[in-house]
PDB file of N, CA and C in Angstrom:
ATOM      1  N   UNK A   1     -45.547  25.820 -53.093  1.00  0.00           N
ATOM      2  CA  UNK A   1     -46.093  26.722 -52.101  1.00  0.00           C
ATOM      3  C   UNK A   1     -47.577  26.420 -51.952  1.00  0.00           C
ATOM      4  N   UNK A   2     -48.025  26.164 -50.489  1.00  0.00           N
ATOM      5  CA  UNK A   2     -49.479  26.037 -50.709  1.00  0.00           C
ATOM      6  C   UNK A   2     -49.861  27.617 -50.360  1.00  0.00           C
ATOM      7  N   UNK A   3     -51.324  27.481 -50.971  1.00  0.00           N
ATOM      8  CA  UNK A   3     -51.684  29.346 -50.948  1.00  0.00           C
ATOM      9  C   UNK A   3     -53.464  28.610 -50.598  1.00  0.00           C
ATOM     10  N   UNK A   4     -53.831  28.817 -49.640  1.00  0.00           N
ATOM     11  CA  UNK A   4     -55.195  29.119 -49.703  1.00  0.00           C
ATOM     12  C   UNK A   4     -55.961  29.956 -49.982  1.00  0.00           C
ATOM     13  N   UNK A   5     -56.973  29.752 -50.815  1.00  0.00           N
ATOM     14  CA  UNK A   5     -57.887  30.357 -51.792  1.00  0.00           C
ATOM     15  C   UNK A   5     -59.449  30.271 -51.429  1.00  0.00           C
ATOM     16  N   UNK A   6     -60.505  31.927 -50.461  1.00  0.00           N
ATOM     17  CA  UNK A   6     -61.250  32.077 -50.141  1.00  0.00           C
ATOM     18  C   UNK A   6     -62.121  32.749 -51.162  1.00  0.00           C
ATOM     19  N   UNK A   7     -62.845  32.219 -51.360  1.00  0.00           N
ATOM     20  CA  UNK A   7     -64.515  32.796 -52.523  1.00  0.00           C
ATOM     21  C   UNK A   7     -65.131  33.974 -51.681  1.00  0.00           C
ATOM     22  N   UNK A   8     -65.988  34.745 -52.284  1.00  0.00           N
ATOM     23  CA  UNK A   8     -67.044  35.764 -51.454  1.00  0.00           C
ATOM     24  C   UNK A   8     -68.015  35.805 -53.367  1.00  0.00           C
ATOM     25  N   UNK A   9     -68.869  36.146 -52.655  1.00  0.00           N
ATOM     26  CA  UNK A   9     -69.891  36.217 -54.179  1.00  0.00           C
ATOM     27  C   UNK A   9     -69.662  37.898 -53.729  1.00  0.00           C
ATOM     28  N   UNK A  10     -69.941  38.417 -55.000  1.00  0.00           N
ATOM     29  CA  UNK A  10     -69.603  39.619 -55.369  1.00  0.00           C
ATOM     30  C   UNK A  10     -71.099  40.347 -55.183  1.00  0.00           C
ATOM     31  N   UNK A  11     -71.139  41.224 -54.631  1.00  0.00           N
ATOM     32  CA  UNK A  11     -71.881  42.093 -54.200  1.00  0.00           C
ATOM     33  C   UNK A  11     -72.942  42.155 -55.484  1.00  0.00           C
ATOM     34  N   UNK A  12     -74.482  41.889 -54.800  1.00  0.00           N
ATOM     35  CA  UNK A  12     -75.097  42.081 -56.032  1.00  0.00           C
ATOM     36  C   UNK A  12     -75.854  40.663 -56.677  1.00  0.00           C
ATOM     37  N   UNK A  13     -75.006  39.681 -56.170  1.00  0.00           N
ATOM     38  CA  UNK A  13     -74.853  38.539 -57.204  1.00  0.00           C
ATOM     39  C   UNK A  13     -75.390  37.492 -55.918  1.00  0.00           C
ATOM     40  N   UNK A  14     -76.894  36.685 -56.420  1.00  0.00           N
ATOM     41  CA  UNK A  14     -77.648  35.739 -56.221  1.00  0.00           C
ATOM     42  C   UNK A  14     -77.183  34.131 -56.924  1.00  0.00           C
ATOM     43  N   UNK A  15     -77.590  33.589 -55.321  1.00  0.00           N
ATOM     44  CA  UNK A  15     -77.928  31.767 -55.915  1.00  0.00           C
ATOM     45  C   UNK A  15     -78.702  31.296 -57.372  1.00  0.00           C
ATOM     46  N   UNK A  16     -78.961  32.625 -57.454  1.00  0.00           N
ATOM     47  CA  UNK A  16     -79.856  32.335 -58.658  1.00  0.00           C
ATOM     48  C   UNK A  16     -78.903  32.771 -60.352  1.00  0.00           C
ATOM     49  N   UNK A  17     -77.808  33.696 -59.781  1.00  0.00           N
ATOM     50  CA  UNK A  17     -77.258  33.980 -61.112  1.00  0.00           C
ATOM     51  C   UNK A  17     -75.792  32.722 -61.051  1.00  0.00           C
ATOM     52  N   UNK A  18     -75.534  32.565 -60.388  1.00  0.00           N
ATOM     53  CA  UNK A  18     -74.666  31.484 -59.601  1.00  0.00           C
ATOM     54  C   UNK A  18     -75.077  30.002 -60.520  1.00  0.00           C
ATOM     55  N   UNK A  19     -76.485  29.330 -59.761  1.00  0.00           N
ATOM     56  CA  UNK A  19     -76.520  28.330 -60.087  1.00  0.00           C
ATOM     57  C   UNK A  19     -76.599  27.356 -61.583  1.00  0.00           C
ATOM     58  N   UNK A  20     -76.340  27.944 -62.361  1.00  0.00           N
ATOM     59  CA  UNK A  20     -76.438  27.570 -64.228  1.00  0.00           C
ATOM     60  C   UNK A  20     -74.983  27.153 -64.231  1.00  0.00           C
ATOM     61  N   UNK A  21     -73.885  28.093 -63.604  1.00  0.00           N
ATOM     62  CA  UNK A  21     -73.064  27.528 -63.607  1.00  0.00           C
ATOM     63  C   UNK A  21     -72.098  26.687 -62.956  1.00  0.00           C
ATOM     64  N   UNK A  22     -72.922  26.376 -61.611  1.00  0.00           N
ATOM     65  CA  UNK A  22     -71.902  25.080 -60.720  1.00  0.00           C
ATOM     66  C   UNK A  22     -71.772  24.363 -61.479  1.00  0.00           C
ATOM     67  N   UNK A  23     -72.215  23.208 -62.275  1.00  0.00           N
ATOM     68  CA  UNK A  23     -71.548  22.104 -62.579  1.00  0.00           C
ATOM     69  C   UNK A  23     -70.631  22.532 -63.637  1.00  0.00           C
ATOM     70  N   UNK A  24     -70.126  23.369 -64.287  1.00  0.00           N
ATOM     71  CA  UNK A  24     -69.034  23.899 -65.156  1.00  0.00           C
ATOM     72  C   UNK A  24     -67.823  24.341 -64.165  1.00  0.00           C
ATOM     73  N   UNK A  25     -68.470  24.789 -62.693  1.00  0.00           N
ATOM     74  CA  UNK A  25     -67.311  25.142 -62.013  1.00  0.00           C
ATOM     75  C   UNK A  25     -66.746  24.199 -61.259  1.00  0.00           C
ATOM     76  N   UNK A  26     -67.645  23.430 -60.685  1.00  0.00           N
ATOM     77  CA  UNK A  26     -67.069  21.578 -60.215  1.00  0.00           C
ATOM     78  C   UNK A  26     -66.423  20.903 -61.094  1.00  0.00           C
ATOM     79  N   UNK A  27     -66.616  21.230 -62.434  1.00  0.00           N
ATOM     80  CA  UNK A  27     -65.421  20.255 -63.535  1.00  0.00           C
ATOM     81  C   UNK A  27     -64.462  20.822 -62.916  1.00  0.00           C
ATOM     82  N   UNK A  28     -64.232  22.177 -63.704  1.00  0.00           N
ATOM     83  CA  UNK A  28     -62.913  22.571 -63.694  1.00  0.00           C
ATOM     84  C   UNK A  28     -62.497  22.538 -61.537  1.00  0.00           C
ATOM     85  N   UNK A  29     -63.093  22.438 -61.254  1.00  0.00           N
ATOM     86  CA  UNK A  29     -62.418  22.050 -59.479  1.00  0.00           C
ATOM     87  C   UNK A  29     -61.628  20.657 -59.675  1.00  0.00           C
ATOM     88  N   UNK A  30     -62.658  19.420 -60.358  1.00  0.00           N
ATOM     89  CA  UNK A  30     -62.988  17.923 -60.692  1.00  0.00           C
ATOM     90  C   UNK A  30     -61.173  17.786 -61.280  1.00  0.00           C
ATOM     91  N   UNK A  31     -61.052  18.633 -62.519  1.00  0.00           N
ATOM     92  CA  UNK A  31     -59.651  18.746 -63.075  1.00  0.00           C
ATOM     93  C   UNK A  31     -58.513  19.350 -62.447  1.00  0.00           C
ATOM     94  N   UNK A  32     -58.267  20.323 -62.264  1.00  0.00           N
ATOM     95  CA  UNK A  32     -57.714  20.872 -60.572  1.00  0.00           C
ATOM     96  C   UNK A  32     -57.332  19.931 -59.768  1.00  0.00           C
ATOM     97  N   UNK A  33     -58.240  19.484 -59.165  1.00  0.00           N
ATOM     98  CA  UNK A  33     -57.703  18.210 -57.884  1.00  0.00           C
ATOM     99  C   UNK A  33     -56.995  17.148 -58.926  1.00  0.00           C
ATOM    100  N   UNK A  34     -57.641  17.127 -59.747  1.00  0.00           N
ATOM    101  CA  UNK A  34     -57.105  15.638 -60.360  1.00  0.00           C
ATOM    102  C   UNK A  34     -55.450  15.780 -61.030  1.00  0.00           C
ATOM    103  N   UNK A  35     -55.311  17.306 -61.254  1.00  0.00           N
ATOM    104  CA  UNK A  35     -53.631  17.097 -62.021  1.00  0.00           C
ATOM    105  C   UNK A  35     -52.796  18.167 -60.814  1.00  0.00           C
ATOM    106  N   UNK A  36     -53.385  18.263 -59.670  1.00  0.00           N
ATOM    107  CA  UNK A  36     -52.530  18.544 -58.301  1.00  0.00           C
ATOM    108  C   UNK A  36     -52.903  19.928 -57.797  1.00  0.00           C
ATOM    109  N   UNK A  37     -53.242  20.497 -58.412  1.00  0.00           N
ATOM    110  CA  UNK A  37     -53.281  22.191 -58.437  1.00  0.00           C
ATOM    111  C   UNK A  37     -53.810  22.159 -56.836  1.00  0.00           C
ATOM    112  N   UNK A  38     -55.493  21.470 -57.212  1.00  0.00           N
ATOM    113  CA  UNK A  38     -56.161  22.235 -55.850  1.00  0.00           C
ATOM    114  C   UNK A  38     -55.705  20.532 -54.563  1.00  0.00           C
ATOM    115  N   UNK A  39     -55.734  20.782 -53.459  1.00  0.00           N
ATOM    116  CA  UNK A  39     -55.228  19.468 -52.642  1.00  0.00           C
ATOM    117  C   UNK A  39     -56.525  19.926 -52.016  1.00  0.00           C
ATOM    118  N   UNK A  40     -57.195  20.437 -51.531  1.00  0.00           N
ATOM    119  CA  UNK A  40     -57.961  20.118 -50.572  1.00  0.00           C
ATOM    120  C   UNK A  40     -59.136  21.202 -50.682  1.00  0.00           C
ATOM    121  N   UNK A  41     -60.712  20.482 -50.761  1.00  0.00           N
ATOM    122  CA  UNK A  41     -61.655  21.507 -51.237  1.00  0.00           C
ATOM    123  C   UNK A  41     -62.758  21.584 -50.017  1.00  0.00           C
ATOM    124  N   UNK A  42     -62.945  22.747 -49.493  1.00  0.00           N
ATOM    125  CA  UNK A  42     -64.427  22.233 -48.306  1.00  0.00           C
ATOM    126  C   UNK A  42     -65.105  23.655 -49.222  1.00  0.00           C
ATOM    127  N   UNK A  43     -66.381  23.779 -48.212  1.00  0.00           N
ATOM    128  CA  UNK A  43     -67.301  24.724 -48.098  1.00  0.00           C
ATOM    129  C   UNK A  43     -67.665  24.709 -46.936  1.00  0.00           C
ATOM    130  N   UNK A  44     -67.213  26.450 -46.404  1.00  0.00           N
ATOM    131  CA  UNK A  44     -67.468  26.737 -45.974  1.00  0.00           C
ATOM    132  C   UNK A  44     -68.532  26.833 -44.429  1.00  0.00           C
ATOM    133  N   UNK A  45     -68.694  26.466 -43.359  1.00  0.00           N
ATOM    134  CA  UNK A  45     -69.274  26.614 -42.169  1.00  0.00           C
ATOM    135  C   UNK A  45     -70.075  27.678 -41.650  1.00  0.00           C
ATOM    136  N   UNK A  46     -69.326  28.965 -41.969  1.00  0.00           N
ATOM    137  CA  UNK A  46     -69.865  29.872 -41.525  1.00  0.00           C
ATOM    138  C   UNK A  46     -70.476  30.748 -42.449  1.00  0.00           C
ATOM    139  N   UNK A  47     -70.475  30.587 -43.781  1.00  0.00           N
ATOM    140  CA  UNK A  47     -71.335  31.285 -44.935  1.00  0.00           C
ATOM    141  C   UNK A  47     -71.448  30.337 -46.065  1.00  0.00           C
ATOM    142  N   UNK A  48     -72.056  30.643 -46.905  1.00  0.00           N
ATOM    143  CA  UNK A  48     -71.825  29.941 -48.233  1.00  0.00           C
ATOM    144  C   UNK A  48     -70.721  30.466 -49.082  1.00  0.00           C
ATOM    145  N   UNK A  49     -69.794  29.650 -49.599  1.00  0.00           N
ATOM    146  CA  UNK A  49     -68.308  29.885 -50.254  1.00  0.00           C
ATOM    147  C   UNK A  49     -68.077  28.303 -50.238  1.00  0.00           C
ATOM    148  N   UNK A  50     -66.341  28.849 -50.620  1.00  0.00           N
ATOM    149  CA  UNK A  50     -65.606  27.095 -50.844  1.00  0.00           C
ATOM    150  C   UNK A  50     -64.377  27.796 -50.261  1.00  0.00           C
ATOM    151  N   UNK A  51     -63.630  27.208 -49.929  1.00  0.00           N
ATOM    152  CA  UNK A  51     -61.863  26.952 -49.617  1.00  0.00           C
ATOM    153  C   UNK A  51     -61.711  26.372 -49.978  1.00  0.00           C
ATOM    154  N   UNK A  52     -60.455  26.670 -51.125  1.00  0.00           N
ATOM    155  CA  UNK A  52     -59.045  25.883 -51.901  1.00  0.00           C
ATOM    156  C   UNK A  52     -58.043  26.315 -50.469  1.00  0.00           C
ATOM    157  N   UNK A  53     -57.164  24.880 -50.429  1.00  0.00           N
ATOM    158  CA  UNK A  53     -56.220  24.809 -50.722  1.00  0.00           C
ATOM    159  C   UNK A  53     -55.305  24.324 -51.925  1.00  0.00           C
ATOM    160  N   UNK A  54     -54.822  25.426 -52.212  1.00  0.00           N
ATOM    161  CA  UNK A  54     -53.732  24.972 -53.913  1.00  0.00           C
ATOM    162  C   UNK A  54     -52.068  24.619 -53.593  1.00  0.00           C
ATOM    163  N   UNK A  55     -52.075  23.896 -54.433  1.00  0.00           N
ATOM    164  CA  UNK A  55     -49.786  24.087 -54.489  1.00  0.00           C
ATOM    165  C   UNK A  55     -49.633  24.463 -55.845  1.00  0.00           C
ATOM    166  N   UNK A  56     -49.054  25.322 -55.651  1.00  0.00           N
ATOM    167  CA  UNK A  56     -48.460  26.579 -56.880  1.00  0.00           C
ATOM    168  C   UNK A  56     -47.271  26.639 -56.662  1.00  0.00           C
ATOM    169  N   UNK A  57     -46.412  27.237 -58.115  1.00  0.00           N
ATOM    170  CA  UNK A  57     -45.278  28.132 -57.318  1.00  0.00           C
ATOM    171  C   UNK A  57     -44.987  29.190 -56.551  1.00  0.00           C
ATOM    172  N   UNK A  58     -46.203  29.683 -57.070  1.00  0.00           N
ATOM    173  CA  UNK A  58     -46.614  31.175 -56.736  1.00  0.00           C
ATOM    174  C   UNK A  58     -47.520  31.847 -56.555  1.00  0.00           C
ATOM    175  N   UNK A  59     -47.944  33.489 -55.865  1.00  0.00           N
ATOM    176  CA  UNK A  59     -49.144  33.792 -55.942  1.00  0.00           C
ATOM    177  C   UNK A  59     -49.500  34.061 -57.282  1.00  0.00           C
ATOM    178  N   UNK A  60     -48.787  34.191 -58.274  1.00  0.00           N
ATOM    179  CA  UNK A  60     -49.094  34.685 -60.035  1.00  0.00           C
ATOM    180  C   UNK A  60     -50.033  33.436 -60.438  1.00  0.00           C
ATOM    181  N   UNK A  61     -49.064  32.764 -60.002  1.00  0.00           N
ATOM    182  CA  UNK A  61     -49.910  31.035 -60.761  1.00  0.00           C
ATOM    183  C   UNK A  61     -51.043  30.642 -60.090  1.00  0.00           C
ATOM    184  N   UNK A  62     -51.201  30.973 -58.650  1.00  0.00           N
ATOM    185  CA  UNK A  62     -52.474  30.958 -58.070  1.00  0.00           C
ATOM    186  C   UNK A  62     -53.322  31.944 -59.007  1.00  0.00           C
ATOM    187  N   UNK A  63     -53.108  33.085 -59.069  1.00  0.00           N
ATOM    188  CA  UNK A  63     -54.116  33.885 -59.567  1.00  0.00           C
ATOM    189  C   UNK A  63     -54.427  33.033 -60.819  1.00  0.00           C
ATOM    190  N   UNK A  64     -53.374  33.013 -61.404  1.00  0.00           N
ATOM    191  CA  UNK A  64     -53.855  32.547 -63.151  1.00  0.00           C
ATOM    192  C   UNK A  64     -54.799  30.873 -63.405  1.00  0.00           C
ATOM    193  N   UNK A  65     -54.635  30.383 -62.074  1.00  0.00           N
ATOM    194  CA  UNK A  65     -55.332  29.325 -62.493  1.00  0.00           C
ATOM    195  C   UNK A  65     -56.728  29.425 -61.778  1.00  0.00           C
ATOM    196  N   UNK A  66     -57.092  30.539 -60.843  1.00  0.00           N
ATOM    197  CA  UNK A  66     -58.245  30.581 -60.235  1.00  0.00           C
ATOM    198  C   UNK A  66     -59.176  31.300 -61.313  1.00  0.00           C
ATOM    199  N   UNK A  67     -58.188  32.024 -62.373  1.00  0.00           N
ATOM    200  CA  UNK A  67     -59.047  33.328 -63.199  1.00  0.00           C
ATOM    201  C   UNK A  67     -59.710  32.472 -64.098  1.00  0.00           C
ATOM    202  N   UNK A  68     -59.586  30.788 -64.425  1.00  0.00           N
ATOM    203  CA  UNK A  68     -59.874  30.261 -65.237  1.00  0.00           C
ATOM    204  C   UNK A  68     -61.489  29.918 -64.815  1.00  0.00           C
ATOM    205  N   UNK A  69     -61.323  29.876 -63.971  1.00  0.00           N
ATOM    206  CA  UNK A  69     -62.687  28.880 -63.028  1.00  0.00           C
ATOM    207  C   UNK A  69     -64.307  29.886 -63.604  1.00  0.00           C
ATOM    208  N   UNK A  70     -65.216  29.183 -64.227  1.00  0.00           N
ATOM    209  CA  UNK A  70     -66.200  29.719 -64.587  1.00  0.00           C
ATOM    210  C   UNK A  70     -67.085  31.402 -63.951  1.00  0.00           C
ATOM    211  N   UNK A  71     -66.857  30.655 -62.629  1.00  0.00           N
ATOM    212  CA  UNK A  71     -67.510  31.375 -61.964  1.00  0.00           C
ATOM    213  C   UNK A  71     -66.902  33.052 -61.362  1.00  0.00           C
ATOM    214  N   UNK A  72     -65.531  33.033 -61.712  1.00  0.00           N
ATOM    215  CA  UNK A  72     -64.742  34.246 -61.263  1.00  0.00           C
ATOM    216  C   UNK A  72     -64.532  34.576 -63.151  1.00  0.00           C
ATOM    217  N   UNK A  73     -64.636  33.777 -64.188  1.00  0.00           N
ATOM    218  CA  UNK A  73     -64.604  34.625 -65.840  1.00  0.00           C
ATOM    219  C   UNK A  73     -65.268  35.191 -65.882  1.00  0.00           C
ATOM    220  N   UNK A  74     -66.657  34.466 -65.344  1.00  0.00           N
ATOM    221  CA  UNK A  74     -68.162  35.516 -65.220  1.00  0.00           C
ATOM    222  C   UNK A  74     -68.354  36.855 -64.377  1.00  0.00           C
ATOM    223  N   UNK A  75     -66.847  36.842 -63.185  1.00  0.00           N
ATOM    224  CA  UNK A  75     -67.781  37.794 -62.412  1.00  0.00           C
ATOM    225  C   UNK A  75     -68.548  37.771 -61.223  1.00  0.00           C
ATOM    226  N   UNK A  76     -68.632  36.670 -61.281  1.00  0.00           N
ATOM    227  CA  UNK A  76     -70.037  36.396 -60.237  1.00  0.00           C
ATOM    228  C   UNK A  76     -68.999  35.940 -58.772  1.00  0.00           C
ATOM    229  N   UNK A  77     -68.033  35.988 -58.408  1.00  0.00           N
ATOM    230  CA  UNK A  77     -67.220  35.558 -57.396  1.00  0.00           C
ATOM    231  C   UNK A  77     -66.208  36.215 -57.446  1.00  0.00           C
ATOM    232  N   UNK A  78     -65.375  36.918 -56.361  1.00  0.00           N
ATOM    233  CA  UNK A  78     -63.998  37.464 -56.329  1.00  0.00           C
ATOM    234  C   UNK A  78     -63.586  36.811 -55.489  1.00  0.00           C
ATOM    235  N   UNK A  79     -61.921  36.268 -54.966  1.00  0.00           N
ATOM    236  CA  UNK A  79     -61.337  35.502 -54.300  1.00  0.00           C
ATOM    237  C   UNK A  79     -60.040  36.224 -53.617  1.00  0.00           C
ATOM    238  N   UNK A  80     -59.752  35.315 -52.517  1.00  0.00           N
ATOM    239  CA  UNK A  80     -59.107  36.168 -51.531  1.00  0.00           C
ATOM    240  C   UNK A  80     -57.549  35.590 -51.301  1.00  0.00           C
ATOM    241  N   UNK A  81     -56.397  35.551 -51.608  1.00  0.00           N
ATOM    242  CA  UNK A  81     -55.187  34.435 -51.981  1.00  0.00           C
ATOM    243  C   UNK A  81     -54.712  34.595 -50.422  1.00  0.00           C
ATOM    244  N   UNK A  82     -54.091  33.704 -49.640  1.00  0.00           N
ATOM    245  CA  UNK A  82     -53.513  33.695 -48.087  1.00  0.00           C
ATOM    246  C   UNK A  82     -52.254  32.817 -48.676  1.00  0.00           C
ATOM    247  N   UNK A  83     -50.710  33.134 -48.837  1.00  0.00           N
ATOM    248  CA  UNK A  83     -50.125  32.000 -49.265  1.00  0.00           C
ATOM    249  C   UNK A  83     -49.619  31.429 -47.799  1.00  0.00           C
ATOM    250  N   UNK A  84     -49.272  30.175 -47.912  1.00  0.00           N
ATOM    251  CA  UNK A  84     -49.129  29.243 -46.295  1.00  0.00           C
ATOM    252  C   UNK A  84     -47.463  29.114 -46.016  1.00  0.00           C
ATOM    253  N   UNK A  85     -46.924  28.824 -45.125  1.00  0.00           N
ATOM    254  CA  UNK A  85     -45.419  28.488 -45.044  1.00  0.00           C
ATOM    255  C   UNK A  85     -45.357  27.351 -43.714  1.00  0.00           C
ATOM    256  N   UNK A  86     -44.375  26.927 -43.486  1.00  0.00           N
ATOM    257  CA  UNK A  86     -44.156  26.207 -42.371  1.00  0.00           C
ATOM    258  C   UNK A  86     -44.249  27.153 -41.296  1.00  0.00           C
ATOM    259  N   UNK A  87     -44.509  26.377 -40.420  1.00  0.00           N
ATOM    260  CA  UNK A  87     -45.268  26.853 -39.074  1.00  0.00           C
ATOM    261  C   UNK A  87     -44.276  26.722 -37.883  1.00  0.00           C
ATOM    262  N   UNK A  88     -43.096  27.953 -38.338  1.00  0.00           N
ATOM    263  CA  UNK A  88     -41.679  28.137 -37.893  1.00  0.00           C
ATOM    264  C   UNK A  88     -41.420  28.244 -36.324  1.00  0.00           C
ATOM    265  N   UNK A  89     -42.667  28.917 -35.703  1.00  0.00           N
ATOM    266  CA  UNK A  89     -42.821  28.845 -34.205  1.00  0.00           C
ATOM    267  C   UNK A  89     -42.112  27.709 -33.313  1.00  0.00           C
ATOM    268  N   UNK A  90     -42.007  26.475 -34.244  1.00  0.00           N
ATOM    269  CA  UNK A  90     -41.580  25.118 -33.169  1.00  0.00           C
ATOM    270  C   UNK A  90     -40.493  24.966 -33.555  1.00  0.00           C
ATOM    271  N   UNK A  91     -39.634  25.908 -33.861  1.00  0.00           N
ATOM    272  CA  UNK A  91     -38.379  26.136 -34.208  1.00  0.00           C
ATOM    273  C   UNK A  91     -37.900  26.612 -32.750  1.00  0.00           C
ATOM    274  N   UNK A  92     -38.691  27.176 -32.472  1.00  0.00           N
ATOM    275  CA  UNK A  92     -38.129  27.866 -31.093  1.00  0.00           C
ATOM    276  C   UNK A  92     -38.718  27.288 -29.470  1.00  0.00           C
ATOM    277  N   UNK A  93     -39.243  26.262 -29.604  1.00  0.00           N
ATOM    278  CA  UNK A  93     -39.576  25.243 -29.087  1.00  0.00           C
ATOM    279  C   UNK A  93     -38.423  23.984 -28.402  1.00  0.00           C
ATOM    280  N   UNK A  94     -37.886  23.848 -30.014  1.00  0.00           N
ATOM    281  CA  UNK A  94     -37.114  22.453 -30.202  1.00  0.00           C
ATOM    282  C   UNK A  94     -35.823  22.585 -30.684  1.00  0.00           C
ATOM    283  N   UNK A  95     -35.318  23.625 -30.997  1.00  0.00           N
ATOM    284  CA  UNK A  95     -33.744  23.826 -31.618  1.00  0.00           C
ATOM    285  C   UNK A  95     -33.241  24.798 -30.264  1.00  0.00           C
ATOM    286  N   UNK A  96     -32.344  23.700 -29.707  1.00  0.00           N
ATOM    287  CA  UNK A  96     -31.178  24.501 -28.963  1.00  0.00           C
ATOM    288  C   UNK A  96     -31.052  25.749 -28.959  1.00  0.00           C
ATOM    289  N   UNK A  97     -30.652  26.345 -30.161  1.00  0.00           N
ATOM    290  CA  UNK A  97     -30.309  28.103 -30.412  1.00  0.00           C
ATOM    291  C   UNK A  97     -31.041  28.909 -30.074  1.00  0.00           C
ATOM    292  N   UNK A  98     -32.855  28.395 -29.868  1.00  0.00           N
ATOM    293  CA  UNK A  98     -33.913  28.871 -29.228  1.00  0.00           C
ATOM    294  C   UNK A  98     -34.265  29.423 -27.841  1.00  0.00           C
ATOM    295  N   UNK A  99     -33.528  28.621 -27.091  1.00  0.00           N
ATOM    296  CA  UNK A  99     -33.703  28.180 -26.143  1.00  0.00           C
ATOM    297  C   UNK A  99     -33.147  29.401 -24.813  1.00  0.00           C
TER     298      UNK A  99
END
């Protein structure tokens, strides 16, 4: 299941209490991508944050592997889970029974 995964810094909480720990939170991203979890990482356009996309089984396992990430043990980030599915609309497009 892919589940996309939105950051917000937690009310309160500065670039400044933040920054000691990016490079502890880019490993564990660094490890993530590397054994499949996260597939696809940006930041954000319209604020400062990141978007995961993850493949999980589930939203449980999403949660449990985001709770690991430095920056949400600390506190300093809460996250927002969207899980994804096929994009069933062109079902009714392209299958006869639709129609």
């Amino acid at each position: 299941m892919k589940i996309l995964a939105l950051d917000h810094v937690r009310p309160g909480v500065t670039m400044d209490d933040i920054a000691p720990h990016l490079k502890d939170e880019a490993r564990h991203a660094w490890q993530n991508y590397g054994n499949g979890l996260f597939r696809e990482l940006y930041f954000r356009g319209d604020r400062p944050g990141a978007v995961v996309i993850m493949e999980c089984t589930d939203l449980d396992e999403a949660h449990a592997i985001m709770k690991k990430l430095p920056l949400v043990r600390k506190g300093l980030i809460e996250l927002t889970f969207i899980p994804l599915g096929p994009f069933v609309p062109f079902a009714s497009l392209f299958e006869p029974s639709h129609n």
